[in-house]
Protein backbone atom coordinates (compact mmCIF):
# COMPACT_ATOMS: atom_id res chain seq x y z
CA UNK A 1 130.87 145.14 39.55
CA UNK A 2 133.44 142.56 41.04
CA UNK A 3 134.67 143.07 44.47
CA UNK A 4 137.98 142.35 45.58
CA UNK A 5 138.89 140.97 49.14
CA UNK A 6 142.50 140.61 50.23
CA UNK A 7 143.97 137.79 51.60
CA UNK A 8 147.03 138.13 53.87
CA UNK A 9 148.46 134.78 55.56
CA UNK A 10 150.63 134.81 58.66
CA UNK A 11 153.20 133.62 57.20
CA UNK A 12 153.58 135.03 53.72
CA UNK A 13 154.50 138.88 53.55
CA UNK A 14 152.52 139.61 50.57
CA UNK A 15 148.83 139.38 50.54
CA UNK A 16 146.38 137.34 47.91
CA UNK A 17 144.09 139.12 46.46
CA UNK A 18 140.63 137.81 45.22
CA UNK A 19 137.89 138.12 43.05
CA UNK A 20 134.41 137.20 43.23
CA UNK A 21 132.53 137.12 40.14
CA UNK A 22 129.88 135.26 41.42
CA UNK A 23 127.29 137.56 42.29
CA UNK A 24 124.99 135.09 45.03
CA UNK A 25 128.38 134.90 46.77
CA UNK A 26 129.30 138.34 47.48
CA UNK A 27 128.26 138.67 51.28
CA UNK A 28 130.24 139.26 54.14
CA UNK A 29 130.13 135.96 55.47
CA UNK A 30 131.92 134.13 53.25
CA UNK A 31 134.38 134.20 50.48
CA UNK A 32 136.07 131.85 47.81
CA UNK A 33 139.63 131.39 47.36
CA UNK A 34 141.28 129.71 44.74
CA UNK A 35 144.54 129.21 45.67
CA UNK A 36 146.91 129.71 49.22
CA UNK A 37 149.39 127.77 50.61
CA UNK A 38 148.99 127.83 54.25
CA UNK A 39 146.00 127.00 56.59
CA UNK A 40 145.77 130.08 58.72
CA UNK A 41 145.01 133.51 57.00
CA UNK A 42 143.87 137.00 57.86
CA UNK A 43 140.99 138.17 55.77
CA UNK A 44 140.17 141.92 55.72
CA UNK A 45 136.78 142.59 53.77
CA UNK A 46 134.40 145.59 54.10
CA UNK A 47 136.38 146.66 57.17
CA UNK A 48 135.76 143.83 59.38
CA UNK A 49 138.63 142.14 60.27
CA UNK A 50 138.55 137.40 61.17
CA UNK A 51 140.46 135.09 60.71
CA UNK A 52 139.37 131.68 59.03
CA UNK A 53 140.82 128.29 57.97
CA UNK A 54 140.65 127.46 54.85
CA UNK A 55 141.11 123.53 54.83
CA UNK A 56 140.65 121.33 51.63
CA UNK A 57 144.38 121.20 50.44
CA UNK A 58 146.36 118.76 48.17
CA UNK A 59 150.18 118.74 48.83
CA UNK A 60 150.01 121.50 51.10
CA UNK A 61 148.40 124.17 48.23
CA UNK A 62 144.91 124.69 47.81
CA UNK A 63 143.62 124.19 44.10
CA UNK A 64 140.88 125.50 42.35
CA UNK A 65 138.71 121.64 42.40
CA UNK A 66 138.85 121.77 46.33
CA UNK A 67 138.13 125.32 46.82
CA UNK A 68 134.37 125.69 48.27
CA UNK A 69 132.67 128.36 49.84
CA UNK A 70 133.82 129.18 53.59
CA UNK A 71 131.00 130.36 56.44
CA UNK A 72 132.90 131.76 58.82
CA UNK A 73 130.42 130.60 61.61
CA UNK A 74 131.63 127.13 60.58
CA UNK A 75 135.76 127.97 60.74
CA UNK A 76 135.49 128.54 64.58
CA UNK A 77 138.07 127.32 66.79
CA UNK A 78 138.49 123.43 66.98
CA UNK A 79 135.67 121.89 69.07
CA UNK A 80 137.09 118.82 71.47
CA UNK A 81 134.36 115.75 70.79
CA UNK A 82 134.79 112.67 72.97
CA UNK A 83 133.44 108.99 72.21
CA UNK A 84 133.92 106.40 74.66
CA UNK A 85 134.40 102.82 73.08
CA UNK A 86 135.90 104.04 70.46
CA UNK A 87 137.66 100.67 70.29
CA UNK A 88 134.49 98.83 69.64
CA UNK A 89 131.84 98.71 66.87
CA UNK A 90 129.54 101.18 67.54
CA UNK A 91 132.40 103.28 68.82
CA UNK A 92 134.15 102.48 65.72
CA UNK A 93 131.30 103.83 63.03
CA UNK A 94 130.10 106.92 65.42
CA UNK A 95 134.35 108.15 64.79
CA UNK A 96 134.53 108.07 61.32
CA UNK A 97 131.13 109.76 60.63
CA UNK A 98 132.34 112.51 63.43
CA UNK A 99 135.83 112.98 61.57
CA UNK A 100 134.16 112.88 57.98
CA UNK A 101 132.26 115.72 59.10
CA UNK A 102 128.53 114.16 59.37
CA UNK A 103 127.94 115.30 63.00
CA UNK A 104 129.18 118.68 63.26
CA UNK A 105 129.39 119.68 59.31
CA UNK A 106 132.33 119.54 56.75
CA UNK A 107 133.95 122.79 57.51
CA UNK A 108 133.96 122.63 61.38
CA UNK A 109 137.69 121.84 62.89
CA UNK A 110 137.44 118.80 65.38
CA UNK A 111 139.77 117.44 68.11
CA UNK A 112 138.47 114.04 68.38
CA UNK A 113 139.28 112.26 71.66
CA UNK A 114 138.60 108.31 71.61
CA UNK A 115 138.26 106.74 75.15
CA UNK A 116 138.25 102.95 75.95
CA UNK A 117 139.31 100.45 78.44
CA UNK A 118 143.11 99.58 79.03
CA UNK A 119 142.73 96.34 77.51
CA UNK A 120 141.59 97.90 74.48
CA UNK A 121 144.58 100.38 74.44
CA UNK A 122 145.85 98.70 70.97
CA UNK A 123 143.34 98.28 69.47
CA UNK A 124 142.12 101.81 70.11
CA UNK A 125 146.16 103.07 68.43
CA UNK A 126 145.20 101.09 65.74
CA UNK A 127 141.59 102.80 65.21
CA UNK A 128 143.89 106.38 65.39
CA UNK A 129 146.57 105.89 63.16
CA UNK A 130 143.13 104.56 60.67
CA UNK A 131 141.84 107.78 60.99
CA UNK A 132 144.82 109.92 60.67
CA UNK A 133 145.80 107.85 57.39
CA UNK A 134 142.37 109.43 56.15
CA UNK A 135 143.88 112.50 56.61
CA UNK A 136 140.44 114.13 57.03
CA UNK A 137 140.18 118.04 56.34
CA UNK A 138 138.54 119.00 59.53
CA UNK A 139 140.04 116.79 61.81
CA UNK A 140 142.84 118.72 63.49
CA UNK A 141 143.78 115.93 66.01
CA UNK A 142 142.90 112.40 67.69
CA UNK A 143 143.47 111.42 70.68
CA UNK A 144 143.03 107.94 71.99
CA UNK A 145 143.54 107.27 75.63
CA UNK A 146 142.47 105.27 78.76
CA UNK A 147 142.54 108.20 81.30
CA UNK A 148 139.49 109.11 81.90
CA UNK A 149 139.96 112.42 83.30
CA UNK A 150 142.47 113.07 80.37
CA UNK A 151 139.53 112.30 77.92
CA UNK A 152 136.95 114.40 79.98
CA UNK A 153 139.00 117.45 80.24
CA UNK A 154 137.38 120.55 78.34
CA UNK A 155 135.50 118.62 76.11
CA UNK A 156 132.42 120.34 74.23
CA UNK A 157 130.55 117.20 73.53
CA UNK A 158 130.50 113.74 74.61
CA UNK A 159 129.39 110.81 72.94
CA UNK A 160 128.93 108.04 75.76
CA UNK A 161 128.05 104.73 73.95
CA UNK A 162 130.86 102.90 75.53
CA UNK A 163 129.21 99.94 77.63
CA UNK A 164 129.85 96.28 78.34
CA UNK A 165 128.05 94.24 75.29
CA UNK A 166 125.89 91.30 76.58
CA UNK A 167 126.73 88.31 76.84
CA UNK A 168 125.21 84.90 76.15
CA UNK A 169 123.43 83.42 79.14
CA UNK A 170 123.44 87.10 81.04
CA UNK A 171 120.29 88.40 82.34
CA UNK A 172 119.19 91.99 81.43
CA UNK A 173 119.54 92.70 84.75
CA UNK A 174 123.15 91.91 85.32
CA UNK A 175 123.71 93.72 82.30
CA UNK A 176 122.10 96.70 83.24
CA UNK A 177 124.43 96.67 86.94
CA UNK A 178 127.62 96.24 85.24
CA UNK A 179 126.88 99.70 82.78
CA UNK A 180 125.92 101.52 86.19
CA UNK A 181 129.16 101.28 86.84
CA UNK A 182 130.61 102.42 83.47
CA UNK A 183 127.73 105.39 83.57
CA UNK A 184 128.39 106.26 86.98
CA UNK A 185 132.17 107.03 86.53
CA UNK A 186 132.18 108.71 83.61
CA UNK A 187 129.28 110.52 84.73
CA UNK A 188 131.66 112.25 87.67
CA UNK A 189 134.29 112.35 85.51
CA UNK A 190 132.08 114.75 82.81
CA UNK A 191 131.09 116.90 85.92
CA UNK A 192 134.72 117.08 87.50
CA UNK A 193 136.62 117.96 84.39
CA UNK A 194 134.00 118.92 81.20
CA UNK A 195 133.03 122.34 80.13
CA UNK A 196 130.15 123.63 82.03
CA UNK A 197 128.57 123.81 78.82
CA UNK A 198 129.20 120.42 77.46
CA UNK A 199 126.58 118.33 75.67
CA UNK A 200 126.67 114.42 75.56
CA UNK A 201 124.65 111.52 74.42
CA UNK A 202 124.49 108.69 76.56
CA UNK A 203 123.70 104.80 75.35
CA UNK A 204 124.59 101.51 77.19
CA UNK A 205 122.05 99.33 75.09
CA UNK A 206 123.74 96.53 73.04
C-alpha cells in the first residue's frame, strides 16, 4: 500500500501532498519529493512533526532529476566551518571540497567562513564571489574576512592550515617561529570566541 505524507511550506497556503511508491523508502526518516518551490517546508508524517530543507533546485523549483532522498539528520541547522588561508593554495582546494559537500556530506547546510591576512583581503573576495558563482546546494553563505575574532565567533569547526609558506634560504627553524605566532593567536582567538564544542584541524607544514 502507498503512503502519503503531506507537505506544507511556510509560505504557500496549500499543502503538497506525496507519494511514495518505493517500498525501501518508506521510513520515517526520510522522504522524496518531486516537486516544491520554496526551500523551507513543514513535513507532518506518522504524527511527528520537523522541518527540513529540501535543497537541489533549478530556477527556484525543484524537478523530478534533482530530487534525492532527504535524512533528516543531515538537514540540521547550518553548521559555521572556518578555514584560515583561504586565500592560498591549500586554503584554496580544502574550500571547494568543504562547499561541494566532501567534508561534511551533500545534504548538510554550511556557512563557510574564509580567514586570511589583510594583504590577502582581494584575493580572498575574489576566492568568494568563485564560490558563490558555483552556487553550491548546501552552501548557505561565505564569508571572507580578516578579523579574526569575526571569523572565530561560534564556529563548529575550524580548519587551521593557514601558515607562512617557506621560503628559499629559510631554516626550518625560523619557519617553525614565525607559525608560533600564527598558531598562537588564533589559538586564543578559538578559545575566546568558538563554541565550547568546536573541533579544528591544525597544519602549519608547507
Amino acid at each position: 500500500m502507498d503512503r502519503h505524507f503531506s507537505y506544507r511550506s511556510r509560505t504557500l497556503a496549500s499543502a503538497v501532498h506525496v507519494r511514495l511508491d518505493d517500498e525501501e523508502r518508506r521510513r520515517e526518516t526520510a522522504w522524496k519529493v518531486s516537486a516544491l518551490s520554496r526551500n523551507s517546508i513543514q513535513v507532518y508524517a506518522e504524527n511527528s512533526f520537523t522541518t527540513l530543507t529540501y535543497l537541489p533546485s533549478q530556477g527556484g523549483l525543484y524537478v523530478a532529476a534533482t530530487c534525492r532522498v532527504l535524512q533528516l539528520a543531515d538537514m540540521a541547522e547550518p553548521i559555521r566551518v572556518l578555514v584560515t588561508g583561504a586565500a592560498g593554495q591549500i586554503g584554496y582546494s580544502l574550500v571547494l571540497q568543504i562547499a561541494k559537500g566532501d567534508v561534511f556530506g551533500p545534504a548538510r547546510p554550511i556557512v563557510l567562513v574564509m580567514l586570511d591576512i589583510p594583504p590577502a583581503a582581494t584575493v580572498l573576495e575574489g576566492v568568494k564571489y568563485e564560490l558563490q558563482d558555483c552556487a553550491l546546494p548546501n552552501l548557505k553563505d561565505v564569508v571572507a574576512v580578516t578579523d579574526e575574532k569575526e571569523a572565530f565567533t561560534c564556529i563548529d569547526y575550524a580548519f587551521l592550515v593557514g601558515a607562512m609558506p617557506r621560503k628559499q634560504g629559510m631554516e626550518r627553524k625560523d619557519l617553525l617561529a614565525a607559525n608560533v605566532k600564527i598558531f598562537k593567536s588564533q589559538g586564543k582567538a578559538l578559545a575566546d570566541f568558538a563554541k565550547p564544542t568546536t573541533k579544528n584541524y591544525s597544519d602549519g607544514s608547507q
